[in-house]
Protein backbone atom coordinates (compact mmCIF):
# COMPACT_ATOMS: atom_id res chain seq x y z
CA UNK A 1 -24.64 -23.84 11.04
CA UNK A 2 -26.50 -23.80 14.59
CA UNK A 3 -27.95 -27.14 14.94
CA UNK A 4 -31.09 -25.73 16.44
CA UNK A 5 -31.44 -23.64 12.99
CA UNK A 6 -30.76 -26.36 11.05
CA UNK A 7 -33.81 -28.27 12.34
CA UNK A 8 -36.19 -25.04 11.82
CA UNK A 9 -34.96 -24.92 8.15
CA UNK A 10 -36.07 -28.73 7.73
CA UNK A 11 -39.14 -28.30 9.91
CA UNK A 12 -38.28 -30.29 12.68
CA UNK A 13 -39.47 -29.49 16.30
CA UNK A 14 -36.91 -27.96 18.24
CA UNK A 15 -38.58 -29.65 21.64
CA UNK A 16 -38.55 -27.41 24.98
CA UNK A 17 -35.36 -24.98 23.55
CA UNK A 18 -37.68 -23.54 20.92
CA UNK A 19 -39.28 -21.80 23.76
CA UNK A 20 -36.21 -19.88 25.31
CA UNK A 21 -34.60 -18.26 22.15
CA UNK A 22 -36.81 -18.64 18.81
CA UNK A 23 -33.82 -17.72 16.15
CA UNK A 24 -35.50 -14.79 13.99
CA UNK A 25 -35.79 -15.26 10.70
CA UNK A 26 -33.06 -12.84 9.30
CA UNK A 27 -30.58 -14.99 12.14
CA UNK A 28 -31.66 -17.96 9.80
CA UNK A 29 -31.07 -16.31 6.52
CA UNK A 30 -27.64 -15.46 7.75
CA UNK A 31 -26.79 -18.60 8.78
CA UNK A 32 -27.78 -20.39 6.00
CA UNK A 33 -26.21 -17.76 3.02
CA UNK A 34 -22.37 -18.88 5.97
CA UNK A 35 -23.53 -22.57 4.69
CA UNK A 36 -24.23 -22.12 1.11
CA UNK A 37 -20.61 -22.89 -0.65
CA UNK A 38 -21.05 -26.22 1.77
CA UNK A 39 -24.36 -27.18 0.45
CA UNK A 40 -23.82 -26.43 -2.99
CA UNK A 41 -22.49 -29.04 -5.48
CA UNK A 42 -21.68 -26.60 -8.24
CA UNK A 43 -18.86 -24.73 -8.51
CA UNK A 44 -20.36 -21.14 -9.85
CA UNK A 45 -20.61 -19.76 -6.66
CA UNK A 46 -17.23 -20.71 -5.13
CA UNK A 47 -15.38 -19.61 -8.45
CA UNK A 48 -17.24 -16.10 -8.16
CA UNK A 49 -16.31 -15.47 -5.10
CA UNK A 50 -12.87 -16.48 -5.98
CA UNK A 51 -12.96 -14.18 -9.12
CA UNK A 52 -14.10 -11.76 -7.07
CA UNK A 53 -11.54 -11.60 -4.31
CA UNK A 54 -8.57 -12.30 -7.56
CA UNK A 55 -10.26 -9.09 -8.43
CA UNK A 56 -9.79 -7.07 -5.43
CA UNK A 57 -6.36 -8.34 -5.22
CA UNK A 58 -5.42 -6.90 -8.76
CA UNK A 59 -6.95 -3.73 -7.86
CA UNK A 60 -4.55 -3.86 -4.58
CA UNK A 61 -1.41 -4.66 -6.43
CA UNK A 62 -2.60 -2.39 -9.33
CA UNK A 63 -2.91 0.29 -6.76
CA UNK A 64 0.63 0.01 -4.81
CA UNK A 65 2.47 -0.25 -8.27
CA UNK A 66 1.03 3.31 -9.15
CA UNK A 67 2.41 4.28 -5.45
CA UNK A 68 5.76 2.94 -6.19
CA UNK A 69 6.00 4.92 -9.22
CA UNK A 70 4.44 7.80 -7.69
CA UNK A 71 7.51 7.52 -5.11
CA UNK A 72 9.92 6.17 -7.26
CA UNK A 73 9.27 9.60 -9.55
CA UNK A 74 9.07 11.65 -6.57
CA UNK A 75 13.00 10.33 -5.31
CA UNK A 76 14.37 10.71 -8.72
CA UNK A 77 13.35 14.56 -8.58
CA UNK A 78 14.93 14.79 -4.86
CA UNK A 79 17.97 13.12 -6.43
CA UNK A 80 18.11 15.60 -9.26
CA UNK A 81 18.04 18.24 -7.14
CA UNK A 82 20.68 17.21 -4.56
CA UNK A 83 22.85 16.77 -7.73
CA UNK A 84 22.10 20.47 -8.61
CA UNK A 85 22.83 21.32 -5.02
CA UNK A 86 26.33 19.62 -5.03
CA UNK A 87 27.26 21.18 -8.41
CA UNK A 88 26.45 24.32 -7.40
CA UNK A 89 28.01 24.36 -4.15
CA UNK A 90 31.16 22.58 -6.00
CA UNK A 91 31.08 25.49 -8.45
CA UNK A 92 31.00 28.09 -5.18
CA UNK A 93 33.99 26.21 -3.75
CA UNK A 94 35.65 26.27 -7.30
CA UNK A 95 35.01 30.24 -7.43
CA UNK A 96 36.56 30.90 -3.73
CA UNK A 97 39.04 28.70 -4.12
CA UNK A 98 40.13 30.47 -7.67
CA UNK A 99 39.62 33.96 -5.87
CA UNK A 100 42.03 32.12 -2.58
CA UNK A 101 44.78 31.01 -5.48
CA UNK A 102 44.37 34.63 -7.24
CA UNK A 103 44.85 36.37 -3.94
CA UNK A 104 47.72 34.66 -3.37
CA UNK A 105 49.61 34.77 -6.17
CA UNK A 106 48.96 38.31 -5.59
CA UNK A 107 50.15 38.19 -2.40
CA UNK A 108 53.65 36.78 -3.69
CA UNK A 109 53.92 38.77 -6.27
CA UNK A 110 53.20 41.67 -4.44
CA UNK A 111 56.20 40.20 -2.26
CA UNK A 112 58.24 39.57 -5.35
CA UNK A 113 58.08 42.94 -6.31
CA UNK A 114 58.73 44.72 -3.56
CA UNK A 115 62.07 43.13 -2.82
């Protein structure tokens, strides 16, 4: 805390510096609520605010573990589909390369035949 707001809050007289920059009284409030957890012997208000930031951390991790799954369910359907995509290109290639062999043995018999 400012030492000059320190000796406002306990009534003491601030001497010649009260005259060149009189705090206002919601700079005091401020100042004091930084101080509180320092001045305070219980525990309730440190363990609250340590609740409450365990809280926003859940709700973080809580948050990015939906995202991952989000993702996670998003590649799986990009990897199904590429696997489509490869077995239907493999079954093109299967079908031209059975027309290729049919033509050919075609071809040779065509060959065959005519000698």
């Amino acid at each position: 805390m400012n030492h000059n707001n320190i000796k406002l809050l306990m009534d003491h007289s601030l001497g010649e510096s009260q005259n060149y920059h009189p705090p206002l009284e919601q700079e005091l409030l401020e100042d004091y609520s930084n101080a509180i957890n320092d001045l305070t012997i219980n525990e309730e208000n440190r363990l609250k605010i340590k609740v409450d930031i365990l809280e926003s951390e859940q709700n973080e991790i809580t948050l990015l573990k939906n995202q991952v799954k989000e993702n996670t369910s998003t590649l799986n359907d990009v990897l199904d589909l590429i696997k489509l995509k490869i077995d239907n290109d493999s079954t093109i290639i299967d079908t031209k390369k059975y027309q290729k062999q049919k033509d050919e043995i075609n071809s040779i018999g065509k060959r065959l035949s005519g000698k």
